[in-house]
N, C-alpha and C. Protein backbone atom coordinates (compact mmCIF):
# COMPACT_ATOMS: atom_id res chain seq x y z
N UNK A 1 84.67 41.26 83.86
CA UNK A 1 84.98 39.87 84.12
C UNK A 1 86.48 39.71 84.27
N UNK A 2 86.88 39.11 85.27
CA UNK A 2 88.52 38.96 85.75
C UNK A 2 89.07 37.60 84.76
N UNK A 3 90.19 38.25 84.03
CA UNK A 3 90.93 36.82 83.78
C UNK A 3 91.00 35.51 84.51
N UNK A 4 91.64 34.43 83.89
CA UNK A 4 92.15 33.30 84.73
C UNK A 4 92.75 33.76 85.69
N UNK A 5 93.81 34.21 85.03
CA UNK A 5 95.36 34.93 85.90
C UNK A 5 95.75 35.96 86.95
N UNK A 6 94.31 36.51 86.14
CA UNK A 6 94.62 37.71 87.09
C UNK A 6 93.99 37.82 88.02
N UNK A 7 92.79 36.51 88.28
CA UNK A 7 91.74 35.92 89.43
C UNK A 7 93.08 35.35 90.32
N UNK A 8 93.45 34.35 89.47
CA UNK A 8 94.21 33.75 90.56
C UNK A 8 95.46 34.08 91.42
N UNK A 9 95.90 35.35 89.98
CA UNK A 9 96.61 36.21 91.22
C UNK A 9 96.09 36.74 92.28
N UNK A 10 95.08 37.54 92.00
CA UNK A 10 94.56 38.15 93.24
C UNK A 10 93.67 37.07 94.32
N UNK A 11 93.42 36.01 94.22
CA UNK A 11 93.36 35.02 95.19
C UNK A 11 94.67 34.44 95.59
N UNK A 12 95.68 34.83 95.93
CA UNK A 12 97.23 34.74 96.34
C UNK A 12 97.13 34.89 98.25
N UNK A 13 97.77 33.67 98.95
CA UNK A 13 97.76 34.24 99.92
C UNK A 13 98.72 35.39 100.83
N UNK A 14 98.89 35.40 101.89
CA UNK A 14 99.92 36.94 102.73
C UNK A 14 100.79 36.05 102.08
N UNK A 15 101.39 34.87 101.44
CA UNK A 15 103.24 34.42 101.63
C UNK A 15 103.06 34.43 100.56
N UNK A 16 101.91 34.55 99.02
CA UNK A 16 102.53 35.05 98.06
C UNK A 16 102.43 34.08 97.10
N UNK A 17 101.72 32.34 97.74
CA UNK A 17 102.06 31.59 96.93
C UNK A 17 100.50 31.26 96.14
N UNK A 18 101.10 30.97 95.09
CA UNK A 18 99.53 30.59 93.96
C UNK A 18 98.13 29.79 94.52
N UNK A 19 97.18 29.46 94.36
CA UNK A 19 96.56 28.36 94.07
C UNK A 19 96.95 27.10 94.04
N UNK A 20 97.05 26.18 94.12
CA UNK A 20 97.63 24.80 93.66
C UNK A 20 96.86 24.48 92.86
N UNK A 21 95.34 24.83 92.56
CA UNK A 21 94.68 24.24 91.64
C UNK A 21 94.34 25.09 90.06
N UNK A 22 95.50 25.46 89.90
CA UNK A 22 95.66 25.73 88.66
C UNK A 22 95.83 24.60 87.78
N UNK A 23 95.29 24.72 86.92
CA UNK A 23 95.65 23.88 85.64
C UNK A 23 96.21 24.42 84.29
N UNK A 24 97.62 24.25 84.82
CA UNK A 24 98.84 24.82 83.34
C UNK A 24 98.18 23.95 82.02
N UNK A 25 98.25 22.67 82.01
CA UNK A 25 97.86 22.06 80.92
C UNK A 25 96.46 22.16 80.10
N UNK A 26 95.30 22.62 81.30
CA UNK A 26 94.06 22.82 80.60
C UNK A 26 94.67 24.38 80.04
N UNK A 27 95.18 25.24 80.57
CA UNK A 27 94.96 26.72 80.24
C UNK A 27 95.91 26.83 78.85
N UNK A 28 96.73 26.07 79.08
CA UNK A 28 97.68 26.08 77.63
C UNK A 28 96.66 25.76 76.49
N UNK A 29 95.99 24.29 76.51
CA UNK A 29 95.04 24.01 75.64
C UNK A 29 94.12 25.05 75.34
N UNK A 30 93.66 25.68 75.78
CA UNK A 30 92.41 26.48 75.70
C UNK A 30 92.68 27.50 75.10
N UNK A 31 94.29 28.36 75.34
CA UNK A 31 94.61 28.79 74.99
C UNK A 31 95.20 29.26 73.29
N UNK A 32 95.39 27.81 73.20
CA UNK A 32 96.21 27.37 72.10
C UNK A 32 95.15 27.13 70.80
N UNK A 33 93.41 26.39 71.27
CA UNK A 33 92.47 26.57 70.71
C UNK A 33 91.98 27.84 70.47
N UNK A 34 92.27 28.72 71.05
CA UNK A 34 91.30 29.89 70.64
C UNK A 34 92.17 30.11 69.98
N UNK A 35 93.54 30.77 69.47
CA UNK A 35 94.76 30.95 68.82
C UNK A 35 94.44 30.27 67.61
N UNK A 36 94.84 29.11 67.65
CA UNK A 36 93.67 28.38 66.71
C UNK A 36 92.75 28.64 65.80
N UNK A 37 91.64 28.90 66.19
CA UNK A 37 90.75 29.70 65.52
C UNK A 37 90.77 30.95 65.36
N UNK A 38 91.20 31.66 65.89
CA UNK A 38 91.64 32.92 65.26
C UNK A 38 92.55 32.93 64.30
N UNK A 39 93.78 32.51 64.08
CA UNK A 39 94.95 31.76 62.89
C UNK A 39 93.98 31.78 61.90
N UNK A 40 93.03 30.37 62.19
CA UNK A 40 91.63 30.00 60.82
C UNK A 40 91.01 31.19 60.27
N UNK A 41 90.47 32.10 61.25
CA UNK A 41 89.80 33.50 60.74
C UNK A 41 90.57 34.29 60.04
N UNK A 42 92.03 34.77 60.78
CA UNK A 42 92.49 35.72 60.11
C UNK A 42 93.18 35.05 58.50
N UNK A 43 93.30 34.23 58.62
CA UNK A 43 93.63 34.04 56.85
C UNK A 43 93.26 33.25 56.31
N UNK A 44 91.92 33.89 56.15
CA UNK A 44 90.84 32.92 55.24
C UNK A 44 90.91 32.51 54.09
N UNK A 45 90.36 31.40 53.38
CA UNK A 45 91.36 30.79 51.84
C UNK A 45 90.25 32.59 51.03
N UNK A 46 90.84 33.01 50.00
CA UNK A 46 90.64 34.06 49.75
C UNK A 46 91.50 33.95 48.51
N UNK A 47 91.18 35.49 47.99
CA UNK A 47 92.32 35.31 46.27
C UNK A 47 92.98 36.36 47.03
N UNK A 48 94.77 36.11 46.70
CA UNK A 48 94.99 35.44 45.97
C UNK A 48 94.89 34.20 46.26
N UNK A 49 94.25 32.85 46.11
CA UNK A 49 94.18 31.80 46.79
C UNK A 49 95.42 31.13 46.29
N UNK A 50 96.50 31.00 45.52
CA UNK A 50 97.66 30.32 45.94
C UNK A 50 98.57 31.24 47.23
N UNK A 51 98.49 32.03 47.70
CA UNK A 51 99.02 33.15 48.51
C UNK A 51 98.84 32.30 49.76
N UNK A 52 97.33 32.92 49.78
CA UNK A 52 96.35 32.61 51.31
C UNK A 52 96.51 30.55 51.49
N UNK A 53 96.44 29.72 50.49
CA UNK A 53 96.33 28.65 50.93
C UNK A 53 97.96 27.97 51.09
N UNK A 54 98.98 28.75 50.75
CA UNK A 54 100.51 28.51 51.45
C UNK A 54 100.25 29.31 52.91
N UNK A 55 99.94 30.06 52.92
CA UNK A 55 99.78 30.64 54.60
C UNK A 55 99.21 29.77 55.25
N UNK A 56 97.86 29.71 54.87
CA UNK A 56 96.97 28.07 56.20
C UNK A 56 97.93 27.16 56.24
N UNK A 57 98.68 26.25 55.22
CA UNK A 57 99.55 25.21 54.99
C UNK A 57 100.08 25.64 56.51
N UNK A 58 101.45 26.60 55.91
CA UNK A 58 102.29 26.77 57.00
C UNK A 58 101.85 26.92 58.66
N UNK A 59 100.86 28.20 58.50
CA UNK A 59 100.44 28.57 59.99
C UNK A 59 99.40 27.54 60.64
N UNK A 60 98.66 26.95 60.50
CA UNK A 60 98.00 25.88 60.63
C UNK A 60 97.96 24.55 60.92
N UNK A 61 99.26 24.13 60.17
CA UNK A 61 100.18 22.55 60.71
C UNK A 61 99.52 22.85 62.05
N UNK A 62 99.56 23.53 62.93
CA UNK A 62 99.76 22.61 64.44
C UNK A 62 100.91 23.66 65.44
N UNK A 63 100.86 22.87 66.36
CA UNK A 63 102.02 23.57 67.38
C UNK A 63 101.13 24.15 68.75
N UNK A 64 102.40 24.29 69.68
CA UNK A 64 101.84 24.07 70.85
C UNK A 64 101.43 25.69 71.24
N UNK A 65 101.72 26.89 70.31
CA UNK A 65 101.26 27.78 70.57
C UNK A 65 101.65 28.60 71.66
N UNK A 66 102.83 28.16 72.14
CA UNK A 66 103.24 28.57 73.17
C UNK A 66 103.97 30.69 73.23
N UNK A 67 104.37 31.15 72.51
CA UNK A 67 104.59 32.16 72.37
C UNK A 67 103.01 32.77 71.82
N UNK A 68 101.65 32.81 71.43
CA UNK A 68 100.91 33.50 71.57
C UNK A 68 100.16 33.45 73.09
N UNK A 69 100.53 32.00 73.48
CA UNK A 69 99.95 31.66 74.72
C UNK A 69 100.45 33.06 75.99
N UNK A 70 101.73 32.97 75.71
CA UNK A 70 102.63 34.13 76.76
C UNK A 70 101.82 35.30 76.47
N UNK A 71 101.64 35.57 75.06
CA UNK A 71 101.20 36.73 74.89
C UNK A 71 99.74 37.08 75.63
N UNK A 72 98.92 36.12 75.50
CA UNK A 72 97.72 36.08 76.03
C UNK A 72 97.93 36.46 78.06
N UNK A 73 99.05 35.57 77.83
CA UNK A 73 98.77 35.62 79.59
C UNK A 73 98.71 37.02 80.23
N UNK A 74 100.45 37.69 79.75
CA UNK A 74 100.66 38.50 80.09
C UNK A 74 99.99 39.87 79.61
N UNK A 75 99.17 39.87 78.88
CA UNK A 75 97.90 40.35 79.05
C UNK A 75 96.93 40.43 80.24
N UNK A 76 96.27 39.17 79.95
CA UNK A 76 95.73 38.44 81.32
C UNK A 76 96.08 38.96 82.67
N UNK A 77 97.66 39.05 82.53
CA UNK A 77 98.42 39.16 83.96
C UNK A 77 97.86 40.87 84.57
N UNK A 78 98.19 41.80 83.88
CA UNK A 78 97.72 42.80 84.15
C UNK A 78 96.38 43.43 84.14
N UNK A 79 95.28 42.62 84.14
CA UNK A 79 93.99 42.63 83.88
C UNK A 79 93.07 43.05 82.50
N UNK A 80 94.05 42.62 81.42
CA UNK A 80 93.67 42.76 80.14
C UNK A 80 92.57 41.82 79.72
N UNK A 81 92.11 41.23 78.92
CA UNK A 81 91.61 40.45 78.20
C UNK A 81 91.80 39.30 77.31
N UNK A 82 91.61 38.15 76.93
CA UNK A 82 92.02 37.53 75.93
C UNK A 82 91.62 37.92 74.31
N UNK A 83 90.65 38.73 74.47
CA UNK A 83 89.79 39.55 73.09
C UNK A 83 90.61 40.62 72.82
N UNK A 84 91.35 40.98 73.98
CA UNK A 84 92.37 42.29 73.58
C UNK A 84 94.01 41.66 73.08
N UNK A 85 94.16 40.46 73.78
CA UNK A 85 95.72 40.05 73.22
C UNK A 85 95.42 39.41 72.12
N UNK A 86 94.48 39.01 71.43
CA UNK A 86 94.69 38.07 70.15
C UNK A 86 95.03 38.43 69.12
N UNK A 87 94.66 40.07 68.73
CA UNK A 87 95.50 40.62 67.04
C UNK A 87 97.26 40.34 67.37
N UNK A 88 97.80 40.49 68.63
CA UNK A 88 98.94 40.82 68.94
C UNK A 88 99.57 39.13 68.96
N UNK A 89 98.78 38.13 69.53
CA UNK A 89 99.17 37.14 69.58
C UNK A 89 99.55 36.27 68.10
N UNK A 90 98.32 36.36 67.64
CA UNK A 90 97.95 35.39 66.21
C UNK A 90 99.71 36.55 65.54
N UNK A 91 99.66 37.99 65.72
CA UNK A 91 101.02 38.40 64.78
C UNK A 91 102.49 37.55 65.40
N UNK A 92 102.21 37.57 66.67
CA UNK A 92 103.34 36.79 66.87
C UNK A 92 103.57 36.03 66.62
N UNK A 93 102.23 34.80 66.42
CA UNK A 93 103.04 33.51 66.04
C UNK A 93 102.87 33.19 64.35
N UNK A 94 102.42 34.42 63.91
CA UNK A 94 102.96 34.51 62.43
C UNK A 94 104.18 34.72 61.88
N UNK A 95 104.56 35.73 63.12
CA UNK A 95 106.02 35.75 62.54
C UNK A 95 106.74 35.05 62.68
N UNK A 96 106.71 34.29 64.24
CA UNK A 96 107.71 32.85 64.28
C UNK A 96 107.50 31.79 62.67
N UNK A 97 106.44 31.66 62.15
CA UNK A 97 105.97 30.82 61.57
C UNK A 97 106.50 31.59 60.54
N UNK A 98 107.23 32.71 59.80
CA UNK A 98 107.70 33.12 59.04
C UNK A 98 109.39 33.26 59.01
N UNK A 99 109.41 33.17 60.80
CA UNK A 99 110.77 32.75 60.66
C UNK A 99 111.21 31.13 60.54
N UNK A 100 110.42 30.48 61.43
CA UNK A 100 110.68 28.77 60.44
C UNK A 100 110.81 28.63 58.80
N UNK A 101 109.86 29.48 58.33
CA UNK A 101 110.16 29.08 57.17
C UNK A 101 111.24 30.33 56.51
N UNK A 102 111.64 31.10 56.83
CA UNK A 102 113.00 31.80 55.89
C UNK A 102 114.11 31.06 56.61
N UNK A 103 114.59 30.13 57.99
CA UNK A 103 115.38 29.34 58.42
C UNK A 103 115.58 28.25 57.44
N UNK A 104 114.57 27.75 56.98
CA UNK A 104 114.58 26.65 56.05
C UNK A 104 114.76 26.42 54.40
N UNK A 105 115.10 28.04 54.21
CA UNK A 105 115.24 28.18 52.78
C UNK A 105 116.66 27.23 52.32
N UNK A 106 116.63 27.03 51.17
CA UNK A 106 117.87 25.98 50.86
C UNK A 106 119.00 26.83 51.05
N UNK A 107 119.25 28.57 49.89
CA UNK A 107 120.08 28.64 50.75
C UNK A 107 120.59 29.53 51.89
N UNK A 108 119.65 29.24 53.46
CA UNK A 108 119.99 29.47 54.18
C UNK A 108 119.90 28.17 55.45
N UNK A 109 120.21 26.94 55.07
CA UNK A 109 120.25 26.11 55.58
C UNK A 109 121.24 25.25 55.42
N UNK A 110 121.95 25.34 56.47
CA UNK A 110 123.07 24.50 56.91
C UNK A 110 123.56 23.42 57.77
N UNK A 111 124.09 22.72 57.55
CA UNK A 111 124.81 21.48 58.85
C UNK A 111 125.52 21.83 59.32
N UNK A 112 125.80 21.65 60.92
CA UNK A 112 127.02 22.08 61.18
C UNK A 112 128.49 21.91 60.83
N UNK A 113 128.70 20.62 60.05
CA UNK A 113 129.71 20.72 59.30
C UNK A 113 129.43 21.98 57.89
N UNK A 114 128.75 22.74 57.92
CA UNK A 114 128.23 23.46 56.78
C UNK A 114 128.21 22.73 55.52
N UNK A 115 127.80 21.57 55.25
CA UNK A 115 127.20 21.16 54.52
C UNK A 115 125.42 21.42 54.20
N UNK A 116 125.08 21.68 52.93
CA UNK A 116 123.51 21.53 52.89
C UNK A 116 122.98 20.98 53.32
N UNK A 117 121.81 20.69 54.08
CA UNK A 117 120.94 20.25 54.68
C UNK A 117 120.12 19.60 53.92
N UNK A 118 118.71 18.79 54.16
CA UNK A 118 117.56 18.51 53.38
C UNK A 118 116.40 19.48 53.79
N UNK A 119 116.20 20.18 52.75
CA UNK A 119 114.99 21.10 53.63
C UNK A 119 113.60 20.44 54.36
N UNK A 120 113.15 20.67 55.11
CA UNK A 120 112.05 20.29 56.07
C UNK A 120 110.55 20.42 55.02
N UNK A 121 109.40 20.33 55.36
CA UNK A 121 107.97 20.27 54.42
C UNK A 121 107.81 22.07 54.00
N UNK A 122 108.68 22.87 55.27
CA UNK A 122 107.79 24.03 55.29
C UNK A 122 108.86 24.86 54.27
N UNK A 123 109.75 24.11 53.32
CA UNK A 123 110.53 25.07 52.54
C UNK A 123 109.96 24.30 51.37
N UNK A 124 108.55 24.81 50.89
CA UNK A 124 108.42 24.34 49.73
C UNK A 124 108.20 25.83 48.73
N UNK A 125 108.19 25.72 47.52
CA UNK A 125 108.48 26.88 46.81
C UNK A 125 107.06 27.78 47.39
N UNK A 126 105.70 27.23 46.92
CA UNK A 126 104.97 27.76 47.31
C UNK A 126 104.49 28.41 49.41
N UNK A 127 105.53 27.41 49.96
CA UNK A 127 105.49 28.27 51.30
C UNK A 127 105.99 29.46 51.65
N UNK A 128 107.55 29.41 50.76
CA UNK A 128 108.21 30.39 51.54
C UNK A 128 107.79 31.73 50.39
N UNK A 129 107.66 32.02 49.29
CA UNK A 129 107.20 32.88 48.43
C UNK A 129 106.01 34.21 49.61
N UNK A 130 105.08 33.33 50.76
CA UNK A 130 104.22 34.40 50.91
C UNK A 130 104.67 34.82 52.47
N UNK A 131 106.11 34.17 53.06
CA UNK A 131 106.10 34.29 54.13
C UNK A 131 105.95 35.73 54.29
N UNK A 132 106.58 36.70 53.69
CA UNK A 132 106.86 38.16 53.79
C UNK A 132 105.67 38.44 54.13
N UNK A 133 104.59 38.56 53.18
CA UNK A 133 103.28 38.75 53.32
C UNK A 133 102.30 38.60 54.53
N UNK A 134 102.46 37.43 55.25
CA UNK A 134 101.66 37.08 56.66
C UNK A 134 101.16 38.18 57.28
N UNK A 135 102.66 38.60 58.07
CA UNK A 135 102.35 39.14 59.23
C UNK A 135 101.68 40.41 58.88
N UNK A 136 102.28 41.09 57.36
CA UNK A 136 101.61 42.03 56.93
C UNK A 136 99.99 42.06 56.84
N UNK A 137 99.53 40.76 56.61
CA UNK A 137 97.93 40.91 56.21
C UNK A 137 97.18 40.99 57.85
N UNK A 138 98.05 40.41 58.69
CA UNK A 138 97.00 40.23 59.92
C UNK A 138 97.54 41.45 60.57
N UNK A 139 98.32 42.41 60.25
CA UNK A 139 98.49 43.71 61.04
C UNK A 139 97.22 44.56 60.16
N UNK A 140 97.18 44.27 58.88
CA UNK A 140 96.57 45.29 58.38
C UNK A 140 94.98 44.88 58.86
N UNK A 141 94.82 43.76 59.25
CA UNK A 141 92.90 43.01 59.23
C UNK A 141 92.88 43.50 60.98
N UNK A 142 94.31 43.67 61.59
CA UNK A 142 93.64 44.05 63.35
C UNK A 142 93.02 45.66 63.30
N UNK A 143 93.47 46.27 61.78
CA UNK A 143 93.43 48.21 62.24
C UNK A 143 92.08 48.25 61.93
């Protein structure tokens, strides 16, 4: 079965140019849902459950998903799969989601006058304690 992407590449005409009837906004969504639920799967509330339920907190809020989305595509792009980019995706946007929250530690957060900042929701004691941990559990649940 041919990707989105890699259908609609290869429906490209001789000058090279796309489809027009692509839909960026449905494919982002769709995208961003399955990401989504995979996020939900791979870190299921579990013991240690103060661990695992600061991870859902953090990774879970929301977001447009856009860096697993890339990951998916360019997958996609070369005639991969979306079943094959998702261990790789869901790690990526764990780690962004681990770098928001070590950005937000008190003290590594600054104003540009370098004054302290107010930390944001995602520097709470119990968030940043398991960031280390994340990306580690969903590398070890893809082997």
């Amino acid at each position: 079965m041919q990707s989105s992407l890699t259908q609609i590449h290869s429906e490209t005409n001789k000058n090279e140019e796309p489809i027009p009837n692509f839909n960026f906004e449905a494919y982002m969504l769709d995208k961003a849902n399955t990401v989504n639920r995979a996020l939900d799967a791979a870190i299921a509330l579990k013991e240690p459950e103060k661990i695992h339920e600061a991870m859902r907190y953090s990774l879970l809020a929301g977001g447009k998903r856009v860096r697993p989305m890339l990951c998916i595509a360019a997958c996609e792009l070369v005639g991969g799969s979306e079943e094959t980019a998702i261990p790789a995706a869901c790690a990526v946007e764990m780690i962004h989601t681990m770098s928001l929250i070590h950005d937000d530690l008190p003290c590594m957060t600054t104003t540009i006058s370098g004054e302290e900042s107010r930390p944001t929701t995602r520097c709470s004691a119990r968030t940043w304690r398991f960031s280390p941990a994340m990306p580690c559990l969903r590398w070890r649940s893809s082997t």
